[in-house]
Protein backbone atom coordinates (compact mmCIF):
# COMPACT_ATOMS: atom_id res chain seq x y z
CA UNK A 1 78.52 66.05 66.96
CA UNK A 2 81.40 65.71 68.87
CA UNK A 3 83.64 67.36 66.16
CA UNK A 4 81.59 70.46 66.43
CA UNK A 5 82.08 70.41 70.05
CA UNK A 6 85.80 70.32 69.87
CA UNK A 7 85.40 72.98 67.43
CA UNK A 8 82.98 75.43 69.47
CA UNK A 9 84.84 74.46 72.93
CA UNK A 10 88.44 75.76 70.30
CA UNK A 11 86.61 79.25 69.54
CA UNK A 12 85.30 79.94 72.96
CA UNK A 13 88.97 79.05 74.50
CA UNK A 14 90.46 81.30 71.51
CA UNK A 15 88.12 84.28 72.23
CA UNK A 16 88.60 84.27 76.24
CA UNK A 17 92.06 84.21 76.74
CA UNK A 18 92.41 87.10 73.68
CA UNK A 19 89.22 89.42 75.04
CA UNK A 20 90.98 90.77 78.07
CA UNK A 21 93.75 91.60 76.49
CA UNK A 22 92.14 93.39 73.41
CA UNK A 23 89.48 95.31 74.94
CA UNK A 24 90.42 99.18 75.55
CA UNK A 25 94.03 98.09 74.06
CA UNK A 26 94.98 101.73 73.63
CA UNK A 27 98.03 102.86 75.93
CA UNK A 28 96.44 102.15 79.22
CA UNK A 29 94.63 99.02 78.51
CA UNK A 30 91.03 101.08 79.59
CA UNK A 31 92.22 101.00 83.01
CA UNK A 32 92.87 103.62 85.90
CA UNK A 33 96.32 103.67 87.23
CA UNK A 34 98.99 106.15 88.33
CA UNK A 35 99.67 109.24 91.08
CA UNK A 36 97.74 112.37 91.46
CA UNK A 37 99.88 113.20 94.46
CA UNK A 38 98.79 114.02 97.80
CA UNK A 39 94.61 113.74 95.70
CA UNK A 40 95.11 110.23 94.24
CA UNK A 41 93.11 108.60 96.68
CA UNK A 42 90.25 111.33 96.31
CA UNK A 43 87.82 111.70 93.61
CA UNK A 44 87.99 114.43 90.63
CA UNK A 45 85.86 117.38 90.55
CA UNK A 46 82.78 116.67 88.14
CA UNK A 47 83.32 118.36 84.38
CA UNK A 48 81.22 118.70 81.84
CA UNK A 49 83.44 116.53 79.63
CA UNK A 50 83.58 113.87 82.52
CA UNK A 51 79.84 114.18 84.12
CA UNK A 52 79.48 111.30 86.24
CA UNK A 53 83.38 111.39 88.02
CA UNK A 54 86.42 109.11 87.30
CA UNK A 55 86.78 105.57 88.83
CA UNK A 56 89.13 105.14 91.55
CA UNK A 57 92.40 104.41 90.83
CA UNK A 58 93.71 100.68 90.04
CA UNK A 59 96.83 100.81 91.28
CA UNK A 60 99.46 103.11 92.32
CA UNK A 61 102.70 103.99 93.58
CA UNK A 62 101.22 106.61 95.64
CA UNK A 63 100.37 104.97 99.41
CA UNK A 64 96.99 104.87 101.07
CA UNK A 65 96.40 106.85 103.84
CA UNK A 66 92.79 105.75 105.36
CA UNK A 67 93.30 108.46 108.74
CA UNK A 68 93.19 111.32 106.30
CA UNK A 69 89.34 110.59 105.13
CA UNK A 70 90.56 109.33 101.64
CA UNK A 71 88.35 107.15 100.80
CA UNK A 72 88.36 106.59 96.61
CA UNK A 73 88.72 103.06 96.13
CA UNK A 74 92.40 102.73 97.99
CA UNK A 75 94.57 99.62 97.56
CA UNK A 76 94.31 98.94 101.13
CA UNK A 77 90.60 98.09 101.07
CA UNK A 78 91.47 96.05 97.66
CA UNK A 79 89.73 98.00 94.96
CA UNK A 80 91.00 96.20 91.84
CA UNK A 81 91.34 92.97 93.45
CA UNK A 82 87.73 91.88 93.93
CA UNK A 83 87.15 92.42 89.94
CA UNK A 84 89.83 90.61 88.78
CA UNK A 85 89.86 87.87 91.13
CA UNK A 86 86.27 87.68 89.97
CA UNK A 87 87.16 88.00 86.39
CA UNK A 88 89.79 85.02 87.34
CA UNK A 89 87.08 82.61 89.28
CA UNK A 90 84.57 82.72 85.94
CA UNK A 91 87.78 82.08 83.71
CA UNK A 92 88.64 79.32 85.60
CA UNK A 93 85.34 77.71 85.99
CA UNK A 94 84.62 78.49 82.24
CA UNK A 95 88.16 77.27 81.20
CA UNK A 96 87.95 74.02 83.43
CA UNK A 97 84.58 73.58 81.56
CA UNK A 98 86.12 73.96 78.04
CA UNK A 99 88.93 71.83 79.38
CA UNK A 100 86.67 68.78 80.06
CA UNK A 101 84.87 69.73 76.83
CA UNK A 102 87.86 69.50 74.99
CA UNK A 103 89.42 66.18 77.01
CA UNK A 104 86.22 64.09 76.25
CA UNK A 105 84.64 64.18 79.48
CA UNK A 106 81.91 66.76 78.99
CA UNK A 107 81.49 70.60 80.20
CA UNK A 108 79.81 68.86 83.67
CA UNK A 109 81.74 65.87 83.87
CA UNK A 110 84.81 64.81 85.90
CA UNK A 111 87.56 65.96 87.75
CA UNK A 112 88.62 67.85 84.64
CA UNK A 113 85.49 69.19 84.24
CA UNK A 114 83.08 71.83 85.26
CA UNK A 115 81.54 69.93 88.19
CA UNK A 116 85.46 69.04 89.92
CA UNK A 117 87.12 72.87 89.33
CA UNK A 118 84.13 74.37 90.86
CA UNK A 119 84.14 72.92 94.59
CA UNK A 120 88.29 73.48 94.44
CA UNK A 121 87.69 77.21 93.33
CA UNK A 122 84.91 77.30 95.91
CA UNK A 123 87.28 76.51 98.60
CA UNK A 124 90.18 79.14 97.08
CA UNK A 125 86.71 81.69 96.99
CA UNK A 126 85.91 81.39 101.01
CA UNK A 127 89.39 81.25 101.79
CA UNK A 128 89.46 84.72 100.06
CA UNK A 129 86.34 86.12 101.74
CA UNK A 130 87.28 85.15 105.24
CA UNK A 131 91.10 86.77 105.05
CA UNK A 132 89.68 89.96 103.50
CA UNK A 133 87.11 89.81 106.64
CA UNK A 134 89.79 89.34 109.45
CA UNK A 135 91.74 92.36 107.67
CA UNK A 136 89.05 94.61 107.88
CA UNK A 137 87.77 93.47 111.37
CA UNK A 138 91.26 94.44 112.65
CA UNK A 139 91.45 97.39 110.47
CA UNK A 140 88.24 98.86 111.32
CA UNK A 141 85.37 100.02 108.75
CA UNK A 142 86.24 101.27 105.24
CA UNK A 143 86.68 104.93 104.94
CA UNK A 144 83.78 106.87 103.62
CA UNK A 145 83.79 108.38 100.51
CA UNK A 146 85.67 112.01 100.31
CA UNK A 147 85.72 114.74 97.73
CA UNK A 148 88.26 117.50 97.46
CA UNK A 149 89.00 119.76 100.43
CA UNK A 150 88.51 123.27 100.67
CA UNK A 151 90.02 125.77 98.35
CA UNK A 152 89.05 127.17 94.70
CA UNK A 153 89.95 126.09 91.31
CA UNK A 154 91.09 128.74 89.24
CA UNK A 155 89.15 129.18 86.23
CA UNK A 156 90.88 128.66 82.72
CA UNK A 157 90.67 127.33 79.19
CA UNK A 158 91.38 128.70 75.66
CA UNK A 159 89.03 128.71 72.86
CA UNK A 160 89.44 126.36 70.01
CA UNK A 161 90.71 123.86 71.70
CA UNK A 162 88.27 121.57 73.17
CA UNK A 163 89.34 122.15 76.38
CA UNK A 164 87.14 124.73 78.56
CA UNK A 165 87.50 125.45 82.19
CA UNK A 166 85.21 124.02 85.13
CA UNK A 167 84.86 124.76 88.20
CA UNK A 168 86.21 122.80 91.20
CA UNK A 169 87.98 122.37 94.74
CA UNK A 170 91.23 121.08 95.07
CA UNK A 171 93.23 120.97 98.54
CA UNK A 172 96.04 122.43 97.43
CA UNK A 173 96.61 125.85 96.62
CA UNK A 174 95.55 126.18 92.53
CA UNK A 175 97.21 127.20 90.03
CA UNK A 176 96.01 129.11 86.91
CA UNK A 177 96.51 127.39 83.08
CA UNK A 178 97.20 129.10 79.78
CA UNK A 179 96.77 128.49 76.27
CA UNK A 180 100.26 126.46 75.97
CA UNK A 181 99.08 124.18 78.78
CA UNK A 182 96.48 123.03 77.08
CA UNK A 183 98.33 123.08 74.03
CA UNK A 184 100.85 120.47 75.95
CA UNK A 185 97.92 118.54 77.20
CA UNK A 186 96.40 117.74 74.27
CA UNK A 187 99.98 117.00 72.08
CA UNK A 188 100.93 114.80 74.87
CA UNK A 189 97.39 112.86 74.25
CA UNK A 190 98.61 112.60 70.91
CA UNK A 191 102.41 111.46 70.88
CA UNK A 192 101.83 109.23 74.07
CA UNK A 193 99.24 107.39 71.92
CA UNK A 194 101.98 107.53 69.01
CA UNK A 195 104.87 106.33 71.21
CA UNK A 196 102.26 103.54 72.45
CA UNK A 197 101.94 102.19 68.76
CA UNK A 198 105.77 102.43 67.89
CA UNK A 199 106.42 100.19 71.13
CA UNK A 200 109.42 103.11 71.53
CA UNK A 201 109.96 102.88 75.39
CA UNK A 202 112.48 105.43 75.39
CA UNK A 203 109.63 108.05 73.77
CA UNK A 204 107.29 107.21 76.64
CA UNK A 205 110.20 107.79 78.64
CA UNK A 206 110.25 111.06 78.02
CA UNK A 207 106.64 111.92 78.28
CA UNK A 208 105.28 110.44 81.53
CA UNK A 209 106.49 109.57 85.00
CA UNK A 210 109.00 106.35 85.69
CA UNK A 211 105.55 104.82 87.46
CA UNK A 212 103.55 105.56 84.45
CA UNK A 213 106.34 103.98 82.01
CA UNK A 214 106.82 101.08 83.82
CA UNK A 215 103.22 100.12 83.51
CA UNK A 216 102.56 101.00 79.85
CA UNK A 217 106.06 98.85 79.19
CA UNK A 218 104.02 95.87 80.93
CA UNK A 219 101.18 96.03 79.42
CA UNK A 220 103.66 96.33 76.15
CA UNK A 221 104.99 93.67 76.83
CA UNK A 222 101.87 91.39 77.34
CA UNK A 223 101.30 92.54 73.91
CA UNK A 224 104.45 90.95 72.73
CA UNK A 225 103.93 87.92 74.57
CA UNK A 226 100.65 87.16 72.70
CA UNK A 227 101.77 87.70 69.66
CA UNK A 228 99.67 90.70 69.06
CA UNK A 229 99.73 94.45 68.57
CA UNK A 230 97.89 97.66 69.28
CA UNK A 231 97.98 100.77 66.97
CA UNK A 232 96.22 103.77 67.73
CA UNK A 233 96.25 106.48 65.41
CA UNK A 234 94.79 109.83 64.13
CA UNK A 235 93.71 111.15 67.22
CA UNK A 236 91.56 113.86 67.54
CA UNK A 237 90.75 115.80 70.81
CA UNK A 238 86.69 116.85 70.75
CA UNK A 239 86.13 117.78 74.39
CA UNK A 240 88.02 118.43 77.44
CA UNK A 241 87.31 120.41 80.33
CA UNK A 242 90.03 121.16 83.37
CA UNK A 243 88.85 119.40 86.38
CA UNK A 244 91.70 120.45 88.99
CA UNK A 245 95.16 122.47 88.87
CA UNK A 246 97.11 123.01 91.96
CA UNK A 247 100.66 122.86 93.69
CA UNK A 248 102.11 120.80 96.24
CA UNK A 249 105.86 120.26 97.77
CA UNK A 250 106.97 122.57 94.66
CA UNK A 251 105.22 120.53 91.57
CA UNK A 252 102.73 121.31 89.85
CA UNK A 253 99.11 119.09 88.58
CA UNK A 254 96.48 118.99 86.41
CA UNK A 255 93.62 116.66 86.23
CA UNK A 256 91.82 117.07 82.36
CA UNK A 257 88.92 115.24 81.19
CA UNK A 258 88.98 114.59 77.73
CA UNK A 259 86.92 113.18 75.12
CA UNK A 260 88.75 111.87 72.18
CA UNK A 261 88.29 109.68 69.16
CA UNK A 262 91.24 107.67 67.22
CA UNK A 263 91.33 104.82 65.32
CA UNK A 264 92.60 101.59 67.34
CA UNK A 265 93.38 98.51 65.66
CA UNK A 266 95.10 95.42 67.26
CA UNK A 267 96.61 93.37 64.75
CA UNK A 268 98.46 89.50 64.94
CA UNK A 269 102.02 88.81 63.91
CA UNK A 270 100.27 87.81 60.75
CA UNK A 271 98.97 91.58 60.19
CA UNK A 272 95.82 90.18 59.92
CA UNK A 273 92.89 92.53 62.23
CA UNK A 274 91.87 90.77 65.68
CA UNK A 275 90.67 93.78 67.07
CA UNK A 276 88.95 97.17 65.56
CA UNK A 277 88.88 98.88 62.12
CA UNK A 278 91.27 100.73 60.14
CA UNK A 279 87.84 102.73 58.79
CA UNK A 280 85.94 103.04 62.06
CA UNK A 281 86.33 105.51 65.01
CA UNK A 282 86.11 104.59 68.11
CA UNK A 283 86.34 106.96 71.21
CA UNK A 284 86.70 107.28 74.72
CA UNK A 285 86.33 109.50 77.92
CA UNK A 286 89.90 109.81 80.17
CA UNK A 287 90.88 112.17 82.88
CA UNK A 288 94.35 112.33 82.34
CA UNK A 289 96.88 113.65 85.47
CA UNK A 290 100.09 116.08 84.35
CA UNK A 291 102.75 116.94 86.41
CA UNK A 292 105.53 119.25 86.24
CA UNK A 293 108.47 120.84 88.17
CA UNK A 294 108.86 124.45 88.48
CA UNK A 295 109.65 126.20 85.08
CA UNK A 296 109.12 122.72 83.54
CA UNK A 297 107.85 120.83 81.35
CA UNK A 298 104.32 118.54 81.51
CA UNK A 299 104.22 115.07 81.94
CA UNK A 300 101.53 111.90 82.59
CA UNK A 301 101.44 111.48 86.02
CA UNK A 302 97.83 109.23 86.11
CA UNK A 303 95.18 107.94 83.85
CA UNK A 304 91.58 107.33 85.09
CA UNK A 305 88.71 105.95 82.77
CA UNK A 306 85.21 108.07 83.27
CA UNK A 307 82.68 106.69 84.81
């Protein structure tokens, strides 16, 4: 009995401290990070492609600003950091469990169990609560949501592409897109996943922002450090729809949701499959940010999940 224990409390230890890590391991982990400019703290237009909105971002280079109105989920009201500190806190008390399990002195028993790690994480927990209640007591209330400012998006999108135009408001001026932007958009989906797979840093380099590259070469990194990685290949673009283009202090952006499918497998240093199928598809929903200077070429500026 107590060898099968030892064995489950081995799996469950195994399969926590790889899920994380695994889940939505294309570039980008799944998550929502980067710089939309002077609109990364405000939400995307709706699209077609993108129905219910993008989450807010994760983090960002980009500084809050809560006396404009923004109000999407900025850093300075700690969107990101409730999640994973929760994330952390059921770890922990699931770890210290398995711990105890593991030591001999049960998943409720002792100071290395369960039962001891709780009240100490407890503690750590209202410690939490009551600093992030002082901060906004002196800061004032949290900024109510706000969508785009005034203005109108210019209508564009070429056929055969996947990408089709929607309608929005952005605060800047907008700017019209052609065929070859999308063209850009949707190679850059393609060779950024590529580069991902390679691990080439320099490649990434040259496709996205230094803000953007220095988080895909940490979460690359996290990949080397547990012995594991992510290949994503054969994309296909099936959907896209342009949620916002416009200009600001002489760049310009554009925000596309698109709907792709690839096949994303996360192997061991043993090549042997710990995440995904070389057969199956898998797909996901992405508003992804360019930007470019003046007679330029596009970049990856941001990357939001849909909601």
């Amino acid at each position: 009995m107590r060898r099968a224990s030892f064995i489950f409390a081995a799996i469950a230890a195994l399969g926590l401290a790889l899920a994380p890590g695994l889940a939505d391991a294309r570039a980008g982990f799944g998550g929502s990070f980067g710089s939309r400019g002077g609109m990364t703290w405000t939400a995307p237009p709706l699209t077609r492609t993108a129905p219910y909105g993008a989450q807010p971002m994760q983090r960002s280079f980009t500084p809050s600003a809560p006396s404009t109105g923004y109000g999407y989920g900025s850093p300075a009201y700690g969107y990101g950091t409730g999640s994973r500190f929760a994330s952390g806190l059921v770890g922990g008390l699931v770890g210290g469990g398995l711990l105890g399990l593991l030591l001999g002195h049960g998943f409720w028993g002792g100071m290395m169990g369960f039962g001891g790690f709780v009240g100490f994480l407890l503690q750590i927990l209202l410690l939490v609560f009551l600093a992030r209640f002082l901060i906004r007591l002196f800061r004032g209330p949290s900024p109510v949501f706000a969508g785009a400012g005034p203005g109108t998006l210019a209508r564009a999108g070429p056929a055969g592409l996947g990408l089709t135009g929607a309608g929005g408001q952005a605060a800047q001026p907008p700017i019209a897109l052609g065929a070859p932007d999308y063209r850009a958009f949707e190679q850059l989906l393609q060779e950024i996943q590529a580069a991902w797979s390679a691990h080439d840093v320099q490649a990434l380099g040259a496709m996205v922002t230094p803000e953007m590259l220095s988080t895909f070469a940490e979460q690359l990194a996290e990949q080397t450090s547990r012995g594991v990685r992510n290949e994503v290949t054969d994309v296909r673009l099936l959907q896209g729809d342009l949620a916002q283009a416009w200009t600001e202090h002489g760049r310009d952006y554009a925000t596309v949701a698109m709907r792709f499918s690839m096949i994303d497998v996360t192997s061991d240093s043993m090549a042997r499959i710990v995440e995904g199928s070389p057969t199956e598809r898998v797909s996901a929903v992405e508003l992804w940010t360019f930007v470019r200077s003046p007679g330029g070429r596009w970049i990856l500026s941001a990357i939001q999940q849909a909601r």
